[in-house]
Protein backbone atom coordinates (compact mmCIF):
# COMPACT_ATOMS: atom_id res chain seq x y z
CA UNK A 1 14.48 -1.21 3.07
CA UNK A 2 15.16 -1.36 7.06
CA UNK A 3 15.48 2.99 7.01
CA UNK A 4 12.36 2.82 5.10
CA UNK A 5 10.52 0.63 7.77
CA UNK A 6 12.45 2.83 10.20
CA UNK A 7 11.32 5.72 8.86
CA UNK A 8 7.89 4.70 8.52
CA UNK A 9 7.29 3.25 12.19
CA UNK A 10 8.26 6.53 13.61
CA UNK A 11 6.32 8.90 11.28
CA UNK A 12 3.44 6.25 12.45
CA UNK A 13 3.89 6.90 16.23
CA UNK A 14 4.73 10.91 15.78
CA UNK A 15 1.65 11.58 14.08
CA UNK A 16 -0.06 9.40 16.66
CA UNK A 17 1.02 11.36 19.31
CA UNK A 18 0.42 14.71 17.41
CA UNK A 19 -2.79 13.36 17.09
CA UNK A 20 -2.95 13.06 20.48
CA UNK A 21 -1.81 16.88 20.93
CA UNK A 22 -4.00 18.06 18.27
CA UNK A 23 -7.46 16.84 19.91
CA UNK A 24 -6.01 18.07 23.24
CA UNK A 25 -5.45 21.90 21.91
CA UNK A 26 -7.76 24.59 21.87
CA UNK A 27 -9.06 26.35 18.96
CA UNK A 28 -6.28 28.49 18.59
CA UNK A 29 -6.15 29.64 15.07
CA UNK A 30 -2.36 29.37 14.25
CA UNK A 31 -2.09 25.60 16.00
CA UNK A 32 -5.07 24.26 13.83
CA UNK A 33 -2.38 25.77 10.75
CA UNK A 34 0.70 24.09 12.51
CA UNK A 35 -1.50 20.79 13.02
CA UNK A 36 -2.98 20.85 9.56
CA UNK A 37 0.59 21.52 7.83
CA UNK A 38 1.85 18.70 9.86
CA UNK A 39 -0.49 15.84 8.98
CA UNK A 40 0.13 16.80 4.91
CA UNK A 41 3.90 16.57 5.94
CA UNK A 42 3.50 13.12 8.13
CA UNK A 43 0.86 11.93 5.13
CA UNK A 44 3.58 12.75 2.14
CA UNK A 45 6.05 11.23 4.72
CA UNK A 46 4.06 8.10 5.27
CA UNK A 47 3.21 7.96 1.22
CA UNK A 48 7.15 7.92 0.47
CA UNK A 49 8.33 5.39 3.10
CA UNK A 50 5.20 3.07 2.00
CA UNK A 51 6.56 3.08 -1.51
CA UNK A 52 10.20 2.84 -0.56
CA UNK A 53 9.37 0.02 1.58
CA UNK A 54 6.89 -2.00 -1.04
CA UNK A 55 10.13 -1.68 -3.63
CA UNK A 56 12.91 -2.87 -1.66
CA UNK A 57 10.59 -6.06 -1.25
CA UNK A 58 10.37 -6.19 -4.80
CA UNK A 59 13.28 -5.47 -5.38
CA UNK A 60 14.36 -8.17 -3.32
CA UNK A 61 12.07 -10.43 -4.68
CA UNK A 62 13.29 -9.07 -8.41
CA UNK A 63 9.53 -8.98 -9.15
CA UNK A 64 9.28 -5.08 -10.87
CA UNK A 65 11.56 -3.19 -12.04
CA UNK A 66 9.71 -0.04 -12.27
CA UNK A 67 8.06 -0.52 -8.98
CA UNK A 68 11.40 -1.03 -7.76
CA UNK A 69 12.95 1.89 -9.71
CA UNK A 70 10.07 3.85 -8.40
CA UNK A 71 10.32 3.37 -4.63
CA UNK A 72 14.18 3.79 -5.48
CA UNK A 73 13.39 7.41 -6.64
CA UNK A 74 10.95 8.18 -3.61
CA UNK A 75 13.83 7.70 -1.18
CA UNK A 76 15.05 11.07 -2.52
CA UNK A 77 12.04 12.76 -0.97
CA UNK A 78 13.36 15.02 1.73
CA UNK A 79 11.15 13.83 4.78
CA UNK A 80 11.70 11.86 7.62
CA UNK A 81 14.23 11.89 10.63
CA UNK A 82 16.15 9.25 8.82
CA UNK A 83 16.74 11.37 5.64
CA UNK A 84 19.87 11.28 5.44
CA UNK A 85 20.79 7.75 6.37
CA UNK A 86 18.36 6.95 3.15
CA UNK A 87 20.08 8.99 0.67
CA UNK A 88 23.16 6.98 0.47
CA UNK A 89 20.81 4.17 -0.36
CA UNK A 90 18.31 5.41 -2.62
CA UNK A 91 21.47 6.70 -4.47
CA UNK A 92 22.66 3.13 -4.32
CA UNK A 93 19.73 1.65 -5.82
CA UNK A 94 19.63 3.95 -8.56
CA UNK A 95 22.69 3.45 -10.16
CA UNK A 96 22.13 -0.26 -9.92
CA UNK A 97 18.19 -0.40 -10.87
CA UNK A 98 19.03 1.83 -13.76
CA UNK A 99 22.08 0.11 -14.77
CA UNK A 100 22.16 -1.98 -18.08
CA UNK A 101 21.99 -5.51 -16.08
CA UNK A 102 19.03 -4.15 -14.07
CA UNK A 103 16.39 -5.62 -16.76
CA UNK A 104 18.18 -8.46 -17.49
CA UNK A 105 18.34 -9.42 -13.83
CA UNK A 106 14.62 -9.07 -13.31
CA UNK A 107 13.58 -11.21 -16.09
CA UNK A 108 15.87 -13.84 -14.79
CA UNK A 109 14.86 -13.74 -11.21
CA UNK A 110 17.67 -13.11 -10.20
CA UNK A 111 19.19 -16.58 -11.07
């Protein structure tokens, strides 16, 4: 959960500040591609570390399974700077959220 917030906070302030660059630049053809392709990449970026981050609360909270299993899977999505400090995680939260106990756990509570 804290790579996901990681993640997210700094896809929030690079796309702020390619923003920033964006309204700045002329109408050069090949930036307005560049800026474009960017702010899909920083939206699908955003997207993915919003969902991880919603399903480690759950998770937490043993609320939803599939939420949880969800957000588990969207940590594999390659984007980010953090990437690769999530994997290891994401992995991690797989095997347990699809493990046999996982259901049993959430119906419980976690008690």
């Amino acid at each position: 959960m804290g790579v996901s917030a990681l993640n997210l906070a700094y896809d929030l302030v690079w796309s702020g500040m390619f923003a920033l660059a964006a309204m700045q630049e002329q109408a050069d053809p090949d930036a307005i591609i560049g800026f474009a392709f960017f702010g899909v990449w920083a939206l699908v970026a955003m997207v993915c570390h919003s969902m991880s981050l919603v399903a480690g609360w759950k998770m937490m909270q043993r609320q939803s399974l599939s939420t949880a299993r969800l957000g588990a899977i969207f940590g594999f999505v390659p984007c980010g700077v953090c990437f690769l400090f999530q994997v290891p995680f994401a992995i991690w939260a797989v095997v347990v959220l699809f493990s046999a106990e996982a259901p049993t756990d959430f119906e419980s509570g976690g008690n």
